[in-house]
C-alpha atoms as a PDB file:
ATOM      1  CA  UNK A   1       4.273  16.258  -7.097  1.00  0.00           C
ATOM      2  CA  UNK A   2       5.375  16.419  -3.241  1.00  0.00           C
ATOM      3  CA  UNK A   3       8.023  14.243  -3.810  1.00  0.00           C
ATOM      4  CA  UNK A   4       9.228  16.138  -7.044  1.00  0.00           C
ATOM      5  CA  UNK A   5       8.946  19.458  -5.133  1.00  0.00           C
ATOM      6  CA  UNK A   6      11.220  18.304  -1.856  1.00  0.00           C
ATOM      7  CA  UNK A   7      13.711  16.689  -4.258  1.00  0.00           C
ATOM      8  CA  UNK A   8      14.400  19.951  -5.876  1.00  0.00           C
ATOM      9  CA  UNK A   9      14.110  21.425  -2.174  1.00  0.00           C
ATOM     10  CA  UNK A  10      16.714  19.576  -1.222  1.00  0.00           C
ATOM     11  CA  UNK A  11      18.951  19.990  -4.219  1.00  0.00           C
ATOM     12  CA  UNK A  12      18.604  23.841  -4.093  1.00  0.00           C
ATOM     13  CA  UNK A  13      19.493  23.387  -0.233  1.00  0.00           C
ATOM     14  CA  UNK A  14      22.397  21.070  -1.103  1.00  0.00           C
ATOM     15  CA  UNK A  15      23.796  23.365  -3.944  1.00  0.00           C
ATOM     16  CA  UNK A  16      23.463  26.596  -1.581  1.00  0.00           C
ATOM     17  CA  UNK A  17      25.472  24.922   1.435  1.00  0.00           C
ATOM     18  CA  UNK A  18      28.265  23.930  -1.039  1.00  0.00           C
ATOM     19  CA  UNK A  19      28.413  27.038  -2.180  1.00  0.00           C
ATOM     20  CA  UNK A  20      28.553  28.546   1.442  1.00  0.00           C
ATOM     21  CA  UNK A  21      25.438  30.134   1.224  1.00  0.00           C
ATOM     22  CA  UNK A  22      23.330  29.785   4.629  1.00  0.00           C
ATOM     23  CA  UNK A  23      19.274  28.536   3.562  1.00  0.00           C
ATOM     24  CA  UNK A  24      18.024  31.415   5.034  1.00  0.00           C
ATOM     25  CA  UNK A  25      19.924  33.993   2.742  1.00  0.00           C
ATOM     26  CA  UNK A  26      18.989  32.081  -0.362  1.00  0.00           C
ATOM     27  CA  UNK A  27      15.925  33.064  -1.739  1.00  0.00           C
ATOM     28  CA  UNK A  28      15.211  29.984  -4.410  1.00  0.00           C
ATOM     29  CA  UNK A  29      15.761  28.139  -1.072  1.00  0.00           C
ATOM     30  CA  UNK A  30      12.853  29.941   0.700  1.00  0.00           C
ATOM     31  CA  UNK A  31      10.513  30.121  -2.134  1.00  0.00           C
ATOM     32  CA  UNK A  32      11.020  26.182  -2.850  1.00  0.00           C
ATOM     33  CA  UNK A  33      10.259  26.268   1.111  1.00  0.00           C
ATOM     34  CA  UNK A  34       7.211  27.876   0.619  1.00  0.00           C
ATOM     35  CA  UNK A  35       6.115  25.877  -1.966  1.00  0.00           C
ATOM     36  CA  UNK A  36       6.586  22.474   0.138  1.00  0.00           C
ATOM     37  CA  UNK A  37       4.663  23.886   3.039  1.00  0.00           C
ATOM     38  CA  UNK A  38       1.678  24.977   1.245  1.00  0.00           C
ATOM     39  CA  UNK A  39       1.767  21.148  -0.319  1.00  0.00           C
ATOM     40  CA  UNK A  40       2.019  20.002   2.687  1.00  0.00           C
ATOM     41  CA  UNK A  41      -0.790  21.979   4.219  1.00  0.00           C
ATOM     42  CA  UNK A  42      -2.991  21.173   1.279  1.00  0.00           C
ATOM     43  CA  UNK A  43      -3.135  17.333   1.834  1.00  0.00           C
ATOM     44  CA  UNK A  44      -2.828  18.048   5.506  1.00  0.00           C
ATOM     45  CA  UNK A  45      -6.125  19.753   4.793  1.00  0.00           C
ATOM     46  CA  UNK A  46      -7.610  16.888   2.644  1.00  0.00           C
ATOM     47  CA  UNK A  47      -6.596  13.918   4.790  1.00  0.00           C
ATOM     48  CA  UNK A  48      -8.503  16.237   7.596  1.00  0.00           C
ATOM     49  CA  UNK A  49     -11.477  16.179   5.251  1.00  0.00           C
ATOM     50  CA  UNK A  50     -11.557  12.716   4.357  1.00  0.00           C
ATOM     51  CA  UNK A  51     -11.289  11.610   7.639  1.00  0.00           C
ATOM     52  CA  UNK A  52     -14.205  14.085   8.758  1.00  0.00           C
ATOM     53  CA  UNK A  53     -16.560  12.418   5.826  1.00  0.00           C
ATOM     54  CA  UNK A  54     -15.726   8.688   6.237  1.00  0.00           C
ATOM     55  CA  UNK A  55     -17.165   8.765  10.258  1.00  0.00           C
ATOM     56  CA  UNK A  56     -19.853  10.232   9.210  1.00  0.00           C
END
């Protein structure tokens, strides 16, 4: 899933640049940006976890 979701974040990122469009003005850019960091935060969060319940 993360590695589907940056694939398509960087394919909306490389589609917007050739068409001259800065990231920060395109808003399937952002929202695909959005999406990656709340993956990311997510198993940030459960690594965090895991870690907390295998010293104990």
């Amino acid at each position: 899933m993360r590695r589907r979701c940056s694939r398509k974040l960087n394919q909306l990122g490389e589609a917007s640049l050739k068409q001259a469009i800065p990231l920060w003005d395109n808003p399937a850019v952002q929202e695909q940006s959005r999406r990656v960091d709340e993956l990311v935060a997510r198993v940030s969060e459960t690594k965090a976890k895991d870690s907390r319940v295998a010293r104990k």
